[in-house]
C-alpha atoms as a PDB file:
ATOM      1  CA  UNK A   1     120.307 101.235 104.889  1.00  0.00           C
ATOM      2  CA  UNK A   2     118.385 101.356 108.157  1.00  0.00           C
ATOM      3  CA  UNK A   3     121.133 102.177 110.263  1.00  0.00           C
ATOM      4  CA  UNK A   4     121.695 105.574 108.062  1.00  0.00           C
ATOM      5  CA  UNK A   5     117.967 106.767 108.121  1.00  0.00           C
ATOM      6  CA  UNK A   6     118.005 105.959 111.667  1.00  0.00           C
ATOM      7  CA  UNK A   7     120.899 108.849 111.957  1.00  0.00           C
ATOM      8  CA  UNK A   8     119.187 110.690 109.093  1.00  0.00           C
ATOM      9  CA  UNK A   9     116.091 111.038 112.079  1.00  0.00           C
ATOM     10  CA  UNK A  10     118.512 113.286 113.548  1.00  0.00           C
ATOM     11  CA  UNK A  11     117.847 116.188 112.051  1.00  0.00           C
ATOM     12  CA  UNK A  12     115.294 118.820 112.785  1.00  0.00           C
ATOM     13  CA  UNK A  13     111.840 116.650 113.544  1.00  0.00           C
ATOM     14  CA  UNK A  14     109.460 120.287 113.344  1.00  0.00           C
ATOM     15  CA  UNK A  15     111.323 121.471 110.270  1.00  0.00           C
ATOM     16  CA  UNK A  16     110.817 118.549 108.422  1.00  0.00           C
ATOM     17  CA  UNK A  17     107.112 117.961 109.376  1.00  0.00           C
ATOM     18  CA  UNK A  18     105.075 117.063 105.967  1.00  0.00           C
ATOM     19  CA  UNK A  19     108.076 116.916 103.811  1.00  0.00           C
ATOM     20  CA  UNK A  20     108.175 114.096 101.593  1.00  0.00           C
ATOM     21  CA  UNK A  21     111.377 112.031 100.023  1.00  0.00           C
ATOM     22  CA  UNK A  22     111.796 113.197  96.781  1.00  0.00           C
ATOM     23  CA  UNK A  23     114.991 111.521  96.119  1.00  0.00           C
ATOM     24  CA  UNK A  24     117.875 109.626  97.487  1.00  0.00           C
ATOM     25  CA  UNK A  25     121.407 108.274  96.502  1.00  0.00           C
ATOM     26  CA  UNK A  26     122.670 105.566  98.793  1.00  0.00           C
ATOM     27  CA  UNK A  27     126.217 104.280  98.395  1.00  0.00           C
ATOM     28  CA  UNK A  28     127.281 100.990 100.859  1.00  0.00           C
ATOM     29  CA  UNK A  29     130.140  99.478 100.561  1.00  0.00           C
ATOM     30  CA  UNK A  30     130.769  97.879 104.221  1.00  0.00           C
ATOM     31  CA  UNK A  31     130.584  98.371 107.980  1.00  0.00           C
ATOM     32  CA  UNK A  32     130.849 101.722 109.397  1.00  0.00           C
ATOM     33  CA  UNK A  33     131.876 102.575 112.787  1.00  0.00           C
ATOM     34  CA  UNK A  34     130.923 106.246 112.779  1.00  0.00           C
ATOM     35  CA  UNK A  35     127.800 107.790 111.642  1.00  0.00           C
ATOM     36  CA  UNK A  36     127.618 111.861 110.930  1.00  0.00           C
ATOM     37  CA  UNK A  37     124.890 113.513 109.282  1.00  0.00           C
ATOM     38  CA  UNK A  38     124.643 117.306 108.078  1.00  0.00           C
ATOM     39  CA  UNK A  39     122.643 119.327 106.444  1.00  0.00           C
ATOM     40  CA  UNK A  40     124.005 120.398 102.462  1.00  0.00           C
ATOM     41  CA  UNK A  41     121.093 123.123 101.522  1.00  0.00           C
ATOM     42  CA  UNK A  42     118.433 124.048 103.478  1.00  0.00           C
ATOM     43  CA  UNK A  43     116.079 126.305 102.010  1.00  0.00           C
ATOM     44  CA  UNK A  44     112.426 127.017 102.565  1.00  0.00           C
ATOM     45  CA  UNK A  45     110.728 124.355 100.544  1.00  0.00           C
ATOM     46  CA  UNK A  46     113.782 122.093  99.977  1.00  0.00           C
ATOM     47  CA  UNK A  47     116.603 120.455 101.545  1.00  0.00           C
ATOM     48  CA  UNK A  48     119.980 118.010 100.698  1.00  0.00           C
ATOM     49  CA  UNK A  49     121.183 115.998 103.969  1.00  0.00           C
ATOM     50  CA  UNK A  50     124.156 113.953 104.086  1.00  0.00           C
ATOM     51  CA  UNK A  51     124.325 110.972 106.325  1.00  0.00           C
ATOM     52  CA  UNK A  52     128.118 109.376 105.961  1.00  0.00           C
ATOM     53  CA  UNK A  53     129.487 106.595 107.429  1.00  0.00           C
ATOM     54  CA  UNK A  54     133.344 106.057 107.760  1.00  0.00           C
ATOM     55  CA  UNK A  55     135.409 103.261 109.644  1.00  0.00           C
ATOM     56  CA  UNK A  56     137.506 103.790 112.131  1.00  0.00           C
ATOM     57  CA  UNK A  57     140.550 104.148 109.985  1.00  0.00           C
ATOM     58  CA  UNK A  58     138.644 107.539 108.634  1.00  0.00           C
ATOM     59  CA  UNK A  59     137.323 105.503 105.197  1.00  0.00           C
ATOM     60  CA  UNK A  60     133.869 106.115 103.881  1.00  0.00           C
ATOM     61  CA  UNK A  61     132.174 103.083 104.326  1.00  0.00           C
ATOM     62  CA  UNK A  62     128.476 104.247 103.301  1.00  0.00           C
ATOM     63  CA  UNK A  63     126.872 107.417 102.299  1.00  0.00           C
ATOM     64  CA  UNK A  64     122.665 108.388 101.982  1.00  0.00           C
ATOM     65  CA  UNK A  65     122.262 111.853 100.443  1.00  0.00           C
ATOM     66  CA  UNK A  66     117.872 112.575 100.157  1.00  0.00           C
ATOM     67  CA  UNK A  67     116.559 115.448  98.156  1.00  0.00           C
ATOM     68  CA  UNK A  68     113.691 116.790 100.510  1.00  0.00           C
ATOM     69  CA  UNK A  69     110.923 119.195  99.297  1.00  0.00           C
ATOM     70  CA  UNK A  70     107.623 120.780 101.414  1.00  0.00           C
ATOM     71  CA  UNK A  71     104.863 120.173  98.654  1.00  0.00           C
ATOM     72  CA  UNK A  72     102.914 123.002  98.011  1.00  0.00           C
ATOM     73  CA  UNK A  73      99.955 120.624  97.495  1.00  0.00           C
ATOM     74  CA  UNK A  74      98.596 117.852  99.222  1.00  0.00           C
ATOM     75  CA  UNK A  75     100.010 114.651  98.760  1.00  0.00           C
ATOM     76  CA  UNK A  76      99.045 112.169  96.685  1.00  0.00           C
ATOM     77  CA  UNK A  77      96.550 115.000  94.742  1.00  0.00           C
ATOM     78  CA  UNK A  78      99.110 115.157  91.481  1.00  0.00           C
ATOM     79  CA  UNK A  79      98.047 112.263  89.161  1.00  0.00           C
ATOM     80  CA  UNK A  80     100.905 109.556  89.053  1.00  0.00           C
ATOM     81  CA  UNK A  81     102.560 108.555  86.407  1.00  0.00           C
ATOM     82  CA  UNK A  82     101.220 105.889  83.958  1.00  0.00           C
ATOM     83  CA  UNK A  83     102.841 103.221  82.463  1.00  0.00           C
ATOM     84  CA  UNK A  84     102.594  99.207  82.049  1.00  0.00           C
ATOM     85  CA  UNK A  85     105.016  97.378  83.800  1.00  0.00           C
ATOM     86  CA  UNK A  86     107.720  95.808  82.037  1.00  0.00           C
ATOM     87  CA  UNK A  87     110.466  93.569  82.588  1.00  0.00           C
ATOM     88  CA  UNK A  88     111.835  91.099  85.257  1.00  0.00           C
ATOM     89  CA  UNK A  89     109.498  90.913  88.215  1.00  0.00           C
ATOM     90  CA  UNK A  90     112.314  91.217  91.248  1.00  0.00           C
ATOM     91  CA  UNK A  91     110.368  91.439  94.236  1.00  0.00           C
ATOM     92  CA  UNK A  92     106.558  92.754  95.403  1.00  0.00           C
ATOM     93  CA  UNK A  93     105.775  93.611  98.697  1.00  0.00           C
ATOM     94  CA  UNK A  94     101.918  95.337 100.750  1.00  0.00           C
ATOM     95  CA  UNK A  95     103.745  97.078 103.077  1.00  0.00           C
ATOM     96  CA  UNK A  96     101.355  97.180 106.495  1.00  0.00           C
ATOM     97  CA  UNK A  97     100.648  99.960 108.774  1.00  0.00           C
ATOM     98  CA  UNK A  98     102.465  97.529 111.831  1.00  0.00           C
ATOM     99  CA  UNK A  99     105.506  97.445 109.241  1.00  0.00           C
ATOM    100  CA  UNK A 100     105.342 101.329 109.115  1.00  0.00           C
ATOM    101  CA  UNK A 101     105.126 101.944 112.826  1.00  0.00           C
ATOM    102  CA  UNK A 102     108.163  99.246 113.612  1.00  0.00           C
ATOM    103  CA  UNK A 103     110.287 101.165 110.755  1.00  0.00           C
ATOM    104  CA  UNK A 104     108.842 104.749 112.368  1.00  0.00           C
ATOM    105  CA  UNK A 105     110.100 103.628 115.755  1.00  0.00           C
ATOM    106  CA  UNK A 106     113.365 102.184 114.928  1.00  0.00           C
ATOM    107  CA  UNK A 107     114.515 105.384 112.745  1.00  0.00           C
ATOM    108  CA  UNK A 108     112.958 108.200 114.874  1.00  0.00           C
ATOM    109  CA  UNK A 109     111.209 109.529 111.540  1.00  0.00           C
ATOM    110  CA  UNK A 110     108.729 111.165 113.249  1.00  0.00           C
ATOM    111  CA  UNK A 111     106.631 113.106 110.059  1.00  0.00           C
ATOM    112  CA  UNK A 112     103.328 113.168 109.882  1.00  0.00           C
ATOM    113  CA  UNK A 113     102.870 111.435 106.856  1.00  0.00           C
ATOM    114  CA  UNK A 114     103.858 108.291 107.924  1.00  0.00           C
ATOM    115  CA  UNK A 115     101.064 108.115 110.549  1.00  0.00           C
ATOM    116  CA  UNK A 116      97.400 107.591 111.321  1.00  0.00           C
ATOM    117  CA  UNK A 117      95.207 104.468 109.906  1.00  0.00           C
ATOM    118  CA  UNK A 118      96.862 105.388 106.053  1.00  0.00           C
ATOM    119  CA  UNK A 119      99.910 105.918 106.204  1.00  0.00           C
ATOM    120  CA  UNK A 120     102.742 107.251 103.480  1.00  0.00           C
ATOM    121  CA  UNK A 121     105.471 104.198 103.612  1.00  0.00           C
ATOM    122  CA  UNK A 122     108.379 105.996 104.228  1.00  0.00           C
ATOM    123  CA  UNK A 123     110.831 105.981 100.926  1.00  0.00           C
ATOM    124  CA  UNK A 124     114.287 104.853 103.047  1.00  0.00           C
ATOM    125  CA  UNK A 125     111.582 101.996 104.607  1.00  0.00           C
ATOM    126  CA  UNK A 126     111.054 100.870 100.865  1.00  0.00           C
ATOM    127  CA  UNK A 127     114.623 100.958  99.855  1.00  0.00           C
ATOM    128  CA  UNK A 128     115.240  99.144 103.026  1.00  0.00           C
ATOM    129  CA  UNK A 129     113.311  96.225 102.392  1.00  0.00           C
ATOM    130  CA  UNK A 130     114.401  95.876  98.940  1.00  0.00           C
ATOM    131  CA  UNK A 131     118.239  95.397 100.029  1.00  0.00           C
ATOM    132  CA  UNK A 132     116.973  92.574 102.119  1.00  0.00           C
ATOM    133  CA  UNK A 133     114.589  91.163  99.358  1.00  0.00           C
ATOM    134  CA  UNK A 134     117.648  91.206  96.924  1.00  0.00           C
ATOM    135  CA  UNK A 135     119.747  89.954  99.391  1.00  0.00           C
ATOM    136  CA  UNK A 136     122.265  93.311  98.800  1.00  0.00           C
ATOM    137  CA  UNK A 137     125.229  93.692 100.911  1.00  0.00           C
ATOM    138  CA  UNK A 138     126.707  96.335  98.640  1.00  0.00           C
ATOM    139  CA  UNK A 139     124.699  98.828  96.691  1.00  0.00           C
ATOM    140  CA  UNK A 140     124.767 101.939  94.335  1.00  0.00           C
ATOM    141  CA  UNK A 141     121.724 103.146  94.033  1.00  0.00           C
ATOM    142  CA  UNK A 142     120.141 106.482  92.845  1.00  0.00           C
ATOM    143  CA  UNK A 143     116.366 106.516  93.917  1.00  0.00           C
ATOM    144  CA  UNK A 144     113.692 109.019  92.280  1.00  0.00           C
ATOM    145  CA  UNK A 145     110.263 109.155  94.233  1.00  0.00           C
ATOM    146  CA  UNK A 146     107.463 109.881  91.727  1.00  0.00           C
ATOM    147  CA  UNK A 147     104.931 108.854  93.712  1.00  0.00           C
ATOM    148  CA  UNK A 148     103.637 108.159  97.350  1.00  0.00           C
ATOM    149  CA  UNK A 149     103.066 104.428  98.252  1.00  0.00           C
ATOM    150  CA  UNK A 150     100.093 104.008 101.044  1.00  0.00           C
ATOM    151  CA  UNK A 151      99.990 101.161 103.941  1.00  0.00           C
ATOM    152  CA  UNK A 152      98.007  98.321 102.094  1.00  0.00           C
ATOM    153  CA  UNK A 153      99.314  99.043  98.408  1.00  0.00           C
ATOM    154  CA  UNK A 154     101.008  96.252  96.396  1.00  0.00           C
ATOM    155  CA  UNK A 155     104.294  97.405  95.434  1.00  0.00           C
ATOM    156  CA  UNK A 156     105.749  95.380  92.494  1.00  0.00           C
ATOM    157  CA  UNK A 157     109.614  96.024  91.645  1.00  0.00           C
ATOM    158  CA  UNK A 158     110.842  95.128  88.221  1.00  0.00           C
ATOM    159  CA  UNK A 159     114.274  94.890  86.608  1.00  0.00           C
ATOM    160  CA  UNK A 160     115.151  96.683  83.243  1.00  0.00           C
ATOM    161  CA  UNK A 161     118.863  96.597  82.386  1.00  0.00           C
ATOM    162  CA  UNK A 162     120.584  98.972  84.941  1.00  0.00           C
ATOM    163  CA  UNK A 163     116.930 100.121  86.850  1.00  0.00           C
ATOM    164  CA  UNK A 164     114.791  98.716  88.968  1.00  0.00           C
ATOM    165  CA  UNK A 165     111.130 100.079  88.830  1.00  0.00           C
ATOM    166  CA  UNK A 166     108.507 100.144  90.999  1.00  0.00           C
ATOM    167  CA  UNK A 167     104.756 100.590  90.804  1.00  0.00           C
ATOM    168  CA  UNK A 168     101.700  99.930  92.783  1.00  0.00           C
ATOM    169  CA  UNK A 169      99.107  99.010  89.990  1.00  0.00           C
ATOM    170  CA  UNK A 170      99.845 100.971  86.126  1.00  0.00           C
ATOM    171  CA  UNK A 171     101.041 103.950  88.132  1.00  0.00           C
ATOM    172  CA  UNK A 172     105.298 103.884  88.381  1.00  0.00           C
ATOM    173  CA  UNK A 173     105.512 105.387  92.086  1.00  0.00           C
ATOM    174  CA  UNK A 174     109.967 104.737  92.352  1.00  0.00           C
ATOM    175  CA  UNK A 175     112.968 104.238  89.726  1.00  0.00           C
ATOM    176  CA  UNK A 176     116.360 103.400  91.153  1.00  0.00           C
ATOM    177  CA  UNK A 177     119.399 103.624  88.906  1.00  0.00           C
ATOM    178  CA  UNK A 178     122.973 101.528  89.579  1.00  0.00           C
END
């Protein structure tokens, strides 16, 4: 997963300024020996990029597609969704502002957001980090942002039937589908 946002960095760094993640799908399936990324829609507020991975034999190893939009309010100013958690807790995680910075540095994701002394965690830095807490080598996921997730908030991940959801308190910030 890291590998493709680091090529997903590659796209325009002052376009995408303030943008947030507003959804992902993420298909891996093994090693890829060739990245590519290009942009599907680009409009004003919103944007589809494709970041696909193929082996040298021309096979598609691993694909990210993220759903971009340019809020038209500030983030973090629509009230999150509110639910109680339920289910199987899978994994729970305070992401730091060090963390952020390392992950901001190794991809190239350069957006505002994700600096200063309270930072956005980046969505592709929390999808990340859940592979590797569920030990997943392979993966089909479809992610849905709902929320933002700050440096210093407990994220707690549960597992209902074919979902995992995640939340930071009562308020469900991240569903991902398989």
């Amino acid at each position: 997963m890291l590998e493709l946002a680091h090529k997903l960095a590659d796209s325009d760094a002052e376009f995408f300024g303030g943008w947030v993640l507003a959804g992902a799908e993420a298909h891996i399936h093994g090693h890829a020996d060739v990245l590519t990324n290009k942009e599907l829609l680009r409009k004003e507020r919103k944007c589809i990029i494709q970041v696909l991975g193929e082996t040298r034999s021309g096979g598609a190893a691993k694909e990210l597609r993220v759903f971009l939009l340019l809020p038209k309010q500030r983030l973090g100013s629509k009230e999150p969704l509110q639910e109680q958690p339920q289910g199987e807790l899978a994994a729970e995680h305070c992401f730091t502002v060090e963390e952020i910075g390392a992950y901001v540095a190794f991809t190239g994701d350069e957006n505002i957001i994700h600096q200063g002394d309270h930072p956005v965690v980046p969505g592709l830095c929390m999808a990340a980090w859940l592979q590797q807490a569920l030990q997943l080598q392979e993966l089909d996921w479809r992610i849905s942002f709902l929320s933002p997730v700050y440096a210093g908030d407990e994220l707690k991940v549960y597992r209902i039937e074919n979902e995992l959801r995640a939340y930071v308190g009562a308020s469900k910030v991240f569903v991902i589908k398989f």
